[in-house]
Structure formats: structure tokens, C-alpha cells
C-alpha atoms as a PDB file:
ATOM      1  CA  UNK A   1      -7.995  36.033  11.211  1.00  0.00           C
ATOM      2  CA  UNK A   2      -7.412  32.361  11.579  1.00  0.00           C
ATOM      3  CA  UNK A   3      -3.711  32.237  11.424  1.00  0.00           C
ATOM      4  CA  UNK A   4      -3.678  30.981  15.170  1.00  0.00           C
ATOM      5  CA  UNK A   5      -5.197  27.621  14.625  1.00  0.00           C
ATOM      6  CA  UNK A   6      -2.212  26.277  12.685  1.00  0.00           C
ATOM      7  CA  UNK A   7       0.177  25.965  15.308  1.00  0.00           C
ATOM      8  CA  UNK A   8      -1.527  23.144  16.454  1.00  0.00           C
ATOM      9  CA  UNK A   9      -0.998  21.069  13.562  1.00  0.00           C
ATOM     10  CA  UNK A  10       2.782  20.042  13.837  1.00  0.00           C
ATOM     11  CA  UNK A  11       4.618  19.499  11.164  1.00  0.00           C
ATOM     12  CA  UNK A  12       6.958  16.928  11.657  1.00  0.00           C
ATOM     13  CA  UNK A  13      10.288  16.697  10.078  1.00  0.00           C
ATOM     14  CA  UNK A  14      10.704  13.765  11.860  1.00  0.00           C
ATOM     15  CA  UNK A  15      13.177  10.924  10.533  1.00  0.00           C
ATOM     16  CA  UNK A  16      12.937   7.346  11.383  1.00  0.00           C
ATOM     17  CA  UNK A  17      15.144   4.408  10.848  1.00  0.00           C
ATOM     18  CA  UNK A  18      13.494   1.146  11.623  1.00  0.00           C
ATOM     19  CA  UNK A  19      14.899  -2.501  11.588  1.00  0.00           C
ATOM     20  CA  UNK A  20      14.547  -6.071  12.329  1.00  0.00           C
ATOM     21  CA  UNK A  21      16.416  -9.404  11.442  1.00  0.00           C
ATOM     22  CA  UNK A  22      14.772  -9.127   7.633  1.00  0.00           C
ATOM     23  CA  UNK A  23      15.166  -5.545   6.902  1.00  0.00           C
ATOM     24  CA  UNK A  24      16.534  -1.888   7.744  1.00  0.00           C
ATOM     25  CA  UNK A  25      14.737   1.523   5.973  1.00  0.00           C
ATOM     26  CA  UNK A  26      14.337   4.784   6.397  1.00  0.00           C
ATOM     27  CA  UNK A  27      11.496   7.434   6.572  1.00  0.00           C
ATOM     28  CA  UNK A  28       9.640   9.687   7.885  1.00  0.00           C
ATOM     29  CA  UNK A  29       7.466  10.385  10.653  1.00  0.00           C
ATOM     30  CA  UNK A  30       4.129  12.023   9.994  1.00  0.00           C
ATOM     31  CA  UNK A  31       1.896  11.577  12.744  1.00  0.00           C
ATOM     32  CA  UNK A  32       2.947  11.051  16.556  1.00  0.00           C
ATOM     33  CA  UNK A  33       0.018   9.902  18.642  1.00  0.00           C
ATOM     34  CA  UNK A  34       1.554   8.245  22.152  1.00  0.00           C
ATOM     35  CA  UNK A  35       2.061   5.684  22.134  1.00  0.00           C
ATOM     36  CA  UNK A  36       2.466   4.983  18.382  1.00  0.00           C
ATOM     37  CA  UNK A  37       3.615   6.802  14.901  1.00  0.00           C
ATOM     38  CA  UNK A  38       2.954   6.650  11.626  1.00  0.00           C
ATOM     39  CA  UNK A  39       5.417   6.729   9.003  1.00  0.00           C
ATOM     40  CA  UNK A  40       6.072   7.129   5.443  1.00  0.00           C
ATOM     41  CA  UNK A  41       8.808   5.253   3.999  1.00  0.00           C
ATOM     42  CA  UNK A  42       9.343   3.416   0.469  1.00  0.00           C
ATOM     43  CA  UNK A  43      10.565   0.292   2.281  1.00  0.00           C
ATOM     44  CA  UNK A  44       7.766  -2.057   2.154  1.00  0.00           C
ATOM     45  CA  UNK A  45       6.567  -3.232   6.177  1.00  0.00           C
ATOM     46  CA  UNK A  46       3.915  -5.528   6.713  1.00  0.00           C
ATOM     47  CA  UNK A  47       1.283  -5.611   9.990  1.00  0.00           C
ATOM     48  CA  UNK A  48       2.245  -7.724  12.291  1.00  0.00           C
ATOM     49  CA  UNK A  49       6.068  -7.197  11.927  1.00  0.00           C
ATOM     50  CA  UNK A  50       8.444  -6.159  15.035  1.00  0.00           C
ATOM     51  CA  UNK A  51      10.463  -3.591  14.690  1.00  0.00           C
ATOM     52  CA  UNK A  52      13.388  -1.458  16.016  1.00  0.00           C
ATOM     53  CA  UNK A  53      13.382   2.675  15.864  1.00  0.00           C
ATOM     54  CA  UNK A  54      15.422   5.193  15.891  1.00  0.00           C
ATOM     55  CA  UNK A  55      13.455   8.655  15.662  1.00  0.00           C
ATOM     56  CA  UNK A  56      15.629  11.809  15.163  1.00  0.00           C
ATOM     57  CA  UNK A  57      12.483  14.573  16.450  1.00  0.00           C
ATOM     58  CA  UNK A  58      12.665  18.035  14.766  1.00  0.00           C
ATOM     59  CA  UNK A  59      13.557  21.287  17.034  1.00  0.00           C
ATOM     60  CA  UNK A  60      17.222  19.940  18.091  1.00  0.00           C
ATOM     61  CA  UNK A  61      15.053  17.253  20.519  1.00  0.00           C
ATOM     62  CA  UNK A  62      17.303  14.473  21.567  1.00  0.00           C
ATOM     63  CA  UNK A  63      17.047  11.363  19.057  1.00  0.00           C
ATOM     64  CA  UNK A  64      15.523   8.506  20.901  1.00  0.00           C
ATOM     65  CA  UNK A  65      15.560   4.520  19.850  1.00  0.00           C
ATOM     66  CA  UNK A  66      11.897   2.511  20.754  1.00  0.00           C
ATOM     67  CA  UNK A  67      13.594  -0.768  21.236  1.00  0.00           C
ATOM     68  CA  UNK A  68      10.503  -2.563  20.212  1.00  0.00           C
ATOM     69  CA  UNK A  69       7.857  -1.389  17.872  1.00  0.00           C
ATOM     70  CA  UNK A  70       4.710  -3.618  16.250  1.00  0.00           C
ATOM     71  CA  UNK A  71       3.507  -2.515  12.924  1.00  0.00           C
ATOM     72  CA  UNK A  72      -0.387  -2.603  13.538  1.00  0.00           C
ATOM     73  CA  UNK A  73      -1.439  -1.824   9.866  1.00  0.00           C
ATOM     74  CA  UNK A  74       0.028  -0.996   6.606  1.00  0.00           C
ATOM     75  CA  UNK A  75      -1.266   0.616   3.510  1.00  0.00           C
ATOM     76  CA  UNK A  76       0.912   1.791   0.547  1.00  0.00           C
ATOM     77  CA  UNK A  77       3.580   3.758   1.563  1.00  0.00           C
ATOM     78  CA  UNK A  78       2.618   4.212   4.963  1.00  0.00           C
ATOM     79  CA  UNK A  79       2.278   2.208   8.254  1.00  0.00           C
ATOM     80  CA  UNK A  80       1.280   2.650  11.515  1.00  0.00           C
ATOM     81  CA  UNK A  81       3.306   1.453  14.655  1.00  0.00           C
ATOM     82  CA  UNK A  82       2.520   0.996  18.582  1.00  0.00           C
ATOM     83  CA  UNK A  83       5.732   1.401  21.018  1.00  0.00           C
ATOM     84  CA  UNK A  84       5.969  -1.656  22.685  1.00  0.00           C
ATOM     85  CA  UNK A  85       9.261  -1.052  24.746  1.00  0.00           C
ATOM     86  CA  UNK A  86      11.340   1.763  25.148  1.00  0.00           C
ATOM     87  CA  UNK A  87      14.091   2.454  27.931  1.00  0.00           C
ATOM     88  CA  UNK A  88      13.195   5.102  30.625  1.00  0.00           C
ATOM     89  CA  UNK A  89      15.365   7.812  29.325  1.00  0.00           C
ATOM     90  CA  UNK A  90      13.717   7.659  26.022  1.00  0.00           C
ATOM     91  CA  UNK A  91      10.236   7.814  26.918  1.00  0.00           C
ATOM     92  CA  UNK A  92      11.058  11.057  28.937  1.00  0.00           C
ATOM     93  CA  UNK A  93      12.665  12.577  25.479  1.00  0.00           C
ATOM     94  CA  UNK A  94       9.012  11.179  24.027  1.00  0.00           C
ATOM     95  CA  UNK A  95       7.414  12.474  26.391  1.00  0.00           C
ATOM     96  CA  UNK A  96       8.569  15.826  26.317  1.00  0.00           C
ATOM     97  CA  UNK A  97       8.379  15.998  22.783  1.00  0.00           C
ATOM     98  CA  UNK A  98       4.830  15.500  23.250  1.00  0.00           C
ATOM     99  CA  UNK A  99       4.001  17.759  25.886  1.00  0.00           C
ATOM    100  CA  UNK A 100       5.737  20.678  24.362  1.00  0.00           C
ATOM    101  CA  UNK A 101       4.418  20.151  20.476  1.00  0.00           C
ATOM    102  CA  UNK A 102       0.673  18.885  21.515  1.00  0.00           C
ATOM    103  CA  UNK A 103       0.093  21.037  24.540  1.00  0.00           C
ATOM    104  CA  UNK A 104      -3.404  22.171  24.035  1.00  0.00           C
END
């Protein structure tokens, strides 16, 4: 019976906008590891860029912006980011996201 070990693996119906001074796009978050996502979007990013998020989480979680964001790599139509800078209230909504979805 191995129906248990799913829960684990979130699913994320996580939306992201993200924008700087060149672009704006939209996608979706598939992988949340603090302090960082990943996210698949058919806008093209490219590592090294600075960007601006706003995640809407999935479970009626409060949407939260990460005012500054660096793309660390970028392949196809995905890309990895590492939160940079985020205001207090948002890294609490972060970080209760994360405690209640990846509690072990």
C-alpha cells in the first residue's frame, strides 16, 4: 500500500509573474526549494538576469511579491531563481507555505 508516500510530493499550482525593465511573463511554479523556485514559463529568461515576482501559492495562501530575484540558470522552458530580497511580511507567507507543504 504505498499511497502514503505521495503526499510529500507537492504539486504546485503555483503562478508566477516576473518582471524587470526588459520584460514581464507569466508562469508557473514547479519546484519551491527556500530560498529559490523554479519555473516554467514560455517567456524566454536568461542567467544572470534580476527579476521581480509575484507568486500567487495554491491552497488560498496569501500571494506574496520577492522584490528581487536572480535567475541562476536557464534551460528551455525553465529557469531557476534565488530570492534575493523580500519584505518581512512576505517571507513569513513563504515561510509558512513551506512549513506546512514540506513538513516532513
Amino acid at each position: 500500500h504505498m499511497r502514503g508516500r505521495y503526499k510529500k510530493c507537492v504539486q504546485y499550482e503555483a503562478l508566477v509573474t516576473f518582471s524587470n525593465s526588459d520584460l514581464t511573463g507569466q508562469g508557473r511554479v514547479i519546484d519551491i526549494t527556500a530560498p529559490g523556485c523554479q519555473i516554467e514559463s514560455s517567456q524566454p529568461v536568461l542567467s544572470g538576469q534580476y527579476l521581480e515576482l509575484r507568486l500567487s501559492l495554491p491552497g488560498g495562501a496569501s500571494p506574496f511579491t520577492v522584490k528581487l530575484a536572480a535567475v541562476r540558470w536557464a534551460k528551455g522552458n525553465r529557469f531557476g531563481v534565488e530570492f534575493i530580497k523580500m519584505d518581512r511580511s512576505d517571507q513569513q507567507i513563504l515561510d509558512a507555505f513551506m512549513a506546512e507543504h514540506l513538513s516532513v
